[in-house]
Protein backbone atom coordinates (compact mmCIF):
# COMPACT_ATOMS: atom_id res chain seq x y z
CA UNK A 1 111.53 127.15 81.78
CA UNK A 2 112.44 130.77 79.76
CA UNK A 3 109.91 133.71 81.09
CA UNK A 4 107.05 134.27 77.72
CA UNK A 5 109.36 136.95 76.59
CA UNK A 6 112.80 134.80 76.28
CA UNK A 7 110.26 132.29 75.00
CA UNK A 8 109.01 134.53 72.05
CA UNK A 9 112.15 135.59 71.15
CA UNK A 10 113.80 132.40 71.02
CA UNK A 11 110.63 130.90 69.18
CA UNK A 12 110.93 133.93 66.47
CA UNK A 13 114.78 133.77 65.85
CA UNK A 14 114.32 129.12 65.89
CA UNK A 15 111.56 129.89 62.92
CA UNK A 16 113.53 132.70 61.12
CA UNK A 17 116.80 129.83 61.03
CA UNK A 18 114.55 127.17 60.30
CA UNK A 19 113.51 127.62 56.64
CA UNK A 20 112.52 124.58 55.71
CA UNK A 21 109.33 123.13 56.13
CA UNK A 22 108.75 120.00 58.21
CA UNK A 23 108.12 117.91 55.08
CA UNK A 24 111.32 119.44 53.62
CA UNK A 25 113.93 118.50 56.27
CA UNK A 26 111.76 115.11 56.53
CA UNK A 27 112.79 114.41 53.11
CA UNK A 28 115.55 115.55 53.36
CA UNK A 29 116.89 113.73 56.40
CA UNK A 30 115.79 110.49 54.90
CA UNK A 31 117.67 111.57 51.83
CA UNK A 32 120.65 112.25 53.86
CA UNK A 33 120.91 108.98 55.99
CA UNK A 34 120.06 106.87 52.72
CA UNK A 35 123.12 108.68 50.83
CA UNK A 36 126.25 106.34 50.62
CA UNK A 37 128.12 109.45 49.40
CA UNK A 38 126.33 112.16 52.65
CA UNK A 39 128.80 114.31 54.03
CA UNK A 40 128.86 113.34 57.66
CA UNK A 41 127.76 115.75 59.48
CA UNK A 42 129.32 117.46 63.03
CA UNK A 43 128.74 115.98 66.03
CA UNK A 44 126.19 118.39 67.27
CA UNK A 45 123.91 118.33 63.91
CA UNK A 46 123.67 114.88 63.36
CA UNK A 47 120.41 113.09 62.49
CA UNK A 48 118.90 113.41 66.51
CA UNK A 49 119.32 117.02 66.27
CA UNK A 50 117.65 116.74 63.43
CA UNK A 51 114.70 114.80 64.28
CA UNK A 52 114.35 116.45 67.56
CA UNK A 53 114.37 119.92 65.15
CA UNK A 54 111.58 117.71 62.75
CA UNK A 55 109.53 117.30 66.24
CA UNK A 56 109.82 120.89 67.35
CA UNK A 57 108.23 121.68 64.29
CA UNK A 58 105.46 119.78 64.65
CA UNK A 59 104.58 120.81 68.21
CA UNK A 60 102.73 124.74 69.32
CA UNK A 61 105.02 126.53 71.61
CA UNK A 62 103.22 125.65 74.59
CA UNK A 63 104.05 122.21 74.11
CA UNK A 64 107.63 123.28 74.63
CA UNK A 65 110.09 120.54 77.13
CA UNK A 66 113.27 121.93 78.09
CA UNK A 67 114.85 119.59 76.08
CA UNK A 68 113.05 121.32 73.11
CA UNK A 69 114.40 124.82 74.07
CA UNK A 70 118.43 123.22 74.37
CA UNK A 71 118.43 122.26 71.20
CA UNK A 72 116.14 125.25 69.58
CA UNK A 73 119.04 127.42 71.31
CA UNK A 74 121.77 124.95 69.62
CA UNK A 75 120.08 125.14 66.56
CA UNK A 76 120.01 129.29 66.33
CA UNK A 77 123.66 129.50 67.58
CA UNK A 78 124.94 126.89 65.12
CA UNK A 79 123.08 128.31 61.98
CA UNK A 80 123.97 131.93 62.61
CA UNK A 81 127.89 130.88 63.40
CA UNK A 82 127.95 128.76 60.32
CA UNK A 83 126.27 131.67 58.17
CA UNK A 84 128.55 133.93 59.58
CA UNK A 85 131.28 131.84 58.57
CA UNK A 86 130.17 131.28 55.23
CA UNK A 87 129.94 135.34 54.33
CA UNK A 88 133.78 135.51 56.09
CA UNK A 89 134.70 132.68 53.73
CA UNK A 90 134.67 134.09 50.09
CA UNK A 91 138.01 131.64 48.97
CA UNK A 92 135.26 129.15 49.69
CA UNK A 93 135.87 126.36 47.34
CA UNK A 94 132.38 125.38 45.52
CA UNK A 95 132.87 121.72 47.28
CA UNK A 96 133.28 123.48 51.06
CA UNK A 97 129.79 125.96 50.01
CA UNK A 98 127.85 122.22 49.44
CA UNK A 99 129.23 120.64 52.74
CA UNK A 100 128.47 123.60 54.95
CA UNK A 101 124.96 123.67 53.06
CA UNK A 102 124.37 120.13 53.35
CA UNK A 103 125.16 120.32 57.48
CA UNK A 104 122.91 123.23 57.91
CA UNK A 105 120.16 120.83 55.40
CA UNK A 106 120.24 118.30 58.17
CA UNK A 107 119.11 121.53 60.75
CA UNK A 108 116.31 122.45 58.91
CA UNK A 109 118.18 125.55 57.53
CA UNK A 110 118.64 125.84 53.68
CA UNK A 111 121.50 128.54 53.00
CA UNK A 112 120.26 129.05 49.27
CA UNK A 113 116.97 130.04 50.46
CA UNK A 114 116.30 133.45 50.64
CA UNK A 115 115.72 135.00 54.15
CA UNK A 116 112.74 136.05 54.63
């Protein structure tokens, strides 16, 4: 298990990537699954991820499993490399700008959101 300040850290930067609430990326992952036309999304943000996120939202950071931390780690790395891409990528066609939004949706993290 991470030492309480690896912990706090990682619990801060999770919720600062994470900017939808849990009834949010609830709805929206039983939008997503439903859709005939959803953009499938990468291997490593499918719908688990996404539930697991969904659960780690619902739980107090004590109730932390290691499992919970892998993919809380995951979910920061993923979200920041994708947002990083995103600024990088100003030829961007409007199509690209929805699929990158719509994967980072099914993380709990809505790019047209303002940070916070």
């Amino acid at each position: 298990m991470a030492d309480a300040l690896e912990l706090d850290a990682l619990w801060e930067e999770f919720h600062r990537v994470v900017n939808m609430t849990s009834q949010e990326l609830a709805a929206w992952l039983r939008v997503n699954e439903a859709s005939q036309e959803s953009v499938p999304p990468p291997e490593h943000a499918g719908s688990p991820t996404g539930e697991h996120v969904l659960a780690i939202l619902q739980k107090r950071r004590v109730d932390l499993t290691e499992d919970d931390l892998g993919v809380m780690y995951e979910v920061v790395d993923t979200v920041t490399a994708e947002t990083d891409r995103e600024r990088a990528a100003a030829d961007e066609s409007e199509a690209e700008r929805t699929c990158r939004r719509q994967r980072l949706m099914t993380l709990g993290h809505d790019a047209l959101r303002p940070p916070a």
